[in-house]
Protein backbone atom coordinates (compact mmCIF):
# COMPACT_ATOMS: atom_id res chain seq x y z
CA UNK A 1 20.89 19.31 51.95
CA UNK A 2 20.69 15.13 51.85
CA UNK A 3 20.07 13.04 49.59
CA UNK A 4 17.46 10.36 51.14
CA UNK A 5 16.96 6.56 50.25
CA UNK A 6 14.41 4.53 51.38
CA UNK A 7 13.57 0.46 51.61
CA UNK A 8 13.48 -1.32 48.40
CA UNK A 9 9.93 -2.69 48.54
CA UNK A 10 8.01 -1.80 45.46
CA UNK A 11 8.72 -4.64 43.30
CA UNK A 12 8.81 -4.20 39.14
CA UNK A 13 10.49 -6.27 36.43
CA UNK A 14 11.33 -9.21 38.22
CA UNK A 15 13.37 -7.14 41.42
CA UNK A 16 12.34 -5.18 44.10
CA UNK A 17 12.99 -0.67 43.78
CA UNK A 18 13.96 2.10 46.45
CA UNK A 19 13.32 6.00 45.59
CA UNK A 20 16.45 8.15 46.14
CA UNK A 21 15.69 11.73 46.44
CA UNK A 22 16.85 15.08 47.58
CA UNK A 23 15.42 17.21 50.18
CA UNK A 24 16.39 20.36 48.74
CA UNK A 25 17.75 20.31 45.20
CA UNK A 26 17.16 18.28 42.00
CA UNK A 27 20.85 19.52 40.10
CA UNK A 28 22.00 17.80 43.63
CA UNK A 29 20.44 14.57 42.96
CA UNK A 30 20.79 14.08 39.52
CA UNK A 31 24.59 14.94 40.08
CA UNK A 32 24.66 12.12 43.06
CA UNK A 33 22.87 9.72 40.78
CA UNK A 34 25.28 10.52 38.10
CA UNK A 35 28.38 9.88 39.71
CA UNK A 36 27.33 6.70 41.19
CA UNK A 37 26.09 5.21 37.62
CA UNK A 38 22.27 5.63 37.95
CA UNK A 39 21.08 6.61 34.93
CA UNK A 40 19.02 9.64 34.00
CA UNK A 41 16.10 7.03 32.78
CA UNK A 42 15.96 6.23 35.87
CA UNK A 43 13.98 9.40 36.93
CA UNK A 44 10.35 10.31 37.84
CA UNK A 45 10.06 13.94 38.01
CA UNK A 46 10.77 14.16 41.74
CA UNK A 47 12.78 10.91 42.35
CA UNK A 48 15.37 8.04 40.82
CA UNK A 49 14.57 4.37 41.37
CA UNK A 50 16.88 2.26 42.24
CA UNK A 51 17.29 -1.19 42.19
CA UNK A 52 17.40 -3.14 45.90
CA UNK A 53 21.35 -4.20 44.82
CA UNK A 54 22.23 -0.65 44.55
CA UNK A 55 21.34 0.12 47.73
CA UNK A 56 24.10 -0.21 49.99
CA UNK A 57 25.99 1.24 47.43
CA UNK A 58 24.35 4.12 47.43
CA UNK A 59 24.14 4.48 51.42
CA UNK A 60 27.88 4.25 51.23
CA UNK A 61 28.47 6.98 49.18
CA UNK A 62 26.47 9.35 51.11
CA UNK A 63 22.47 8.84 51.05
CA UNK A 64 20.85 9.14 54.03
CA UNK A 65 18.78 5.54 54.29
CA UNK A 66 15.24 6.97 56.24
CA UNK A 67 11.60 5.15 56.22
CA UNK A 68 9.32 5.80 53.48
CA UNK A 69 7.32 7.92 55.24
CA UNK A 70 10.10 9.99 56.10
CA UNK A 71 11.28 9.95 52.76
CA UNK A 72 7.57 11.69 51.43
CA UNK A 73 7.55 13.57 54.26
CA UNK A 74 10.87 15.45 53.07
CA UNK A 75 10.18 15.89 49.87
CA UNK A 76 7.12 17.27 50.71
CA UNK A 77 8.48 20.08 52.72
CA UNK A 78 11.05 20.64 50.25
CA UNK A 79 8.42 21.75 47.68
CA UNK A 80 9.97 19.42 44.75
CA UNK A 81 6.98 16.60 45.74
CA UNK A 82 5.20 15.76 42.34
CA UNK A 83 1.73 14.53 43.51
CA UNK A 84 -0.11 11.53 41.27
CA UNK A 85 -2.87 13.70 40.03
CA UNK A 86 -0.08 16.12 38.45
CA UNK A 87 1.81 13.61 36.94
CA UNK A 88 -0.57 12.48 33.91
């Protein structure tokens, strides 16, 4: 079980966003996004995003920093991947 971070390169709202996700186990990442004061509005039904200052943070406390691709790739295989036609 990780908990996986890419780049922050999708910019919105004036800053640029990573995705932090797990590769097994939502209750895991909400509980990792809790304790390190990301909040819940944060989420998109299979990932947090989080702001490019929170980054390093986040690495520090534990989250795996991997490519986007990688990142996708994971949460593919871990069967929590919500696709963009399923998410209207």
């Amino acid at each position: 079980m990780a908990i996986l971070i890419d780049d922050a390169v999708w910019p919105a709202h004036g800053r640029h966003w990573a995705h932090l996700v797990s590769d097994s186990d939502l209750g895991e990442l909400h509980a990792f996004a809790a304790a390190n004061g990301i909040p819940r509005r944060g989420f998109d039904l299979d990932h947090y995003d989080v702001p490019d200052e929170a980054h390093a943070r986040l690495v520090a406390a534990g989250a795996h920093h991997v490519t986007g691709h990688e990142l996708v790739r994971r949460l593919i295989a871990s069967g929590l991947r919500v696709r963009a036609r399923d998410r209207r």
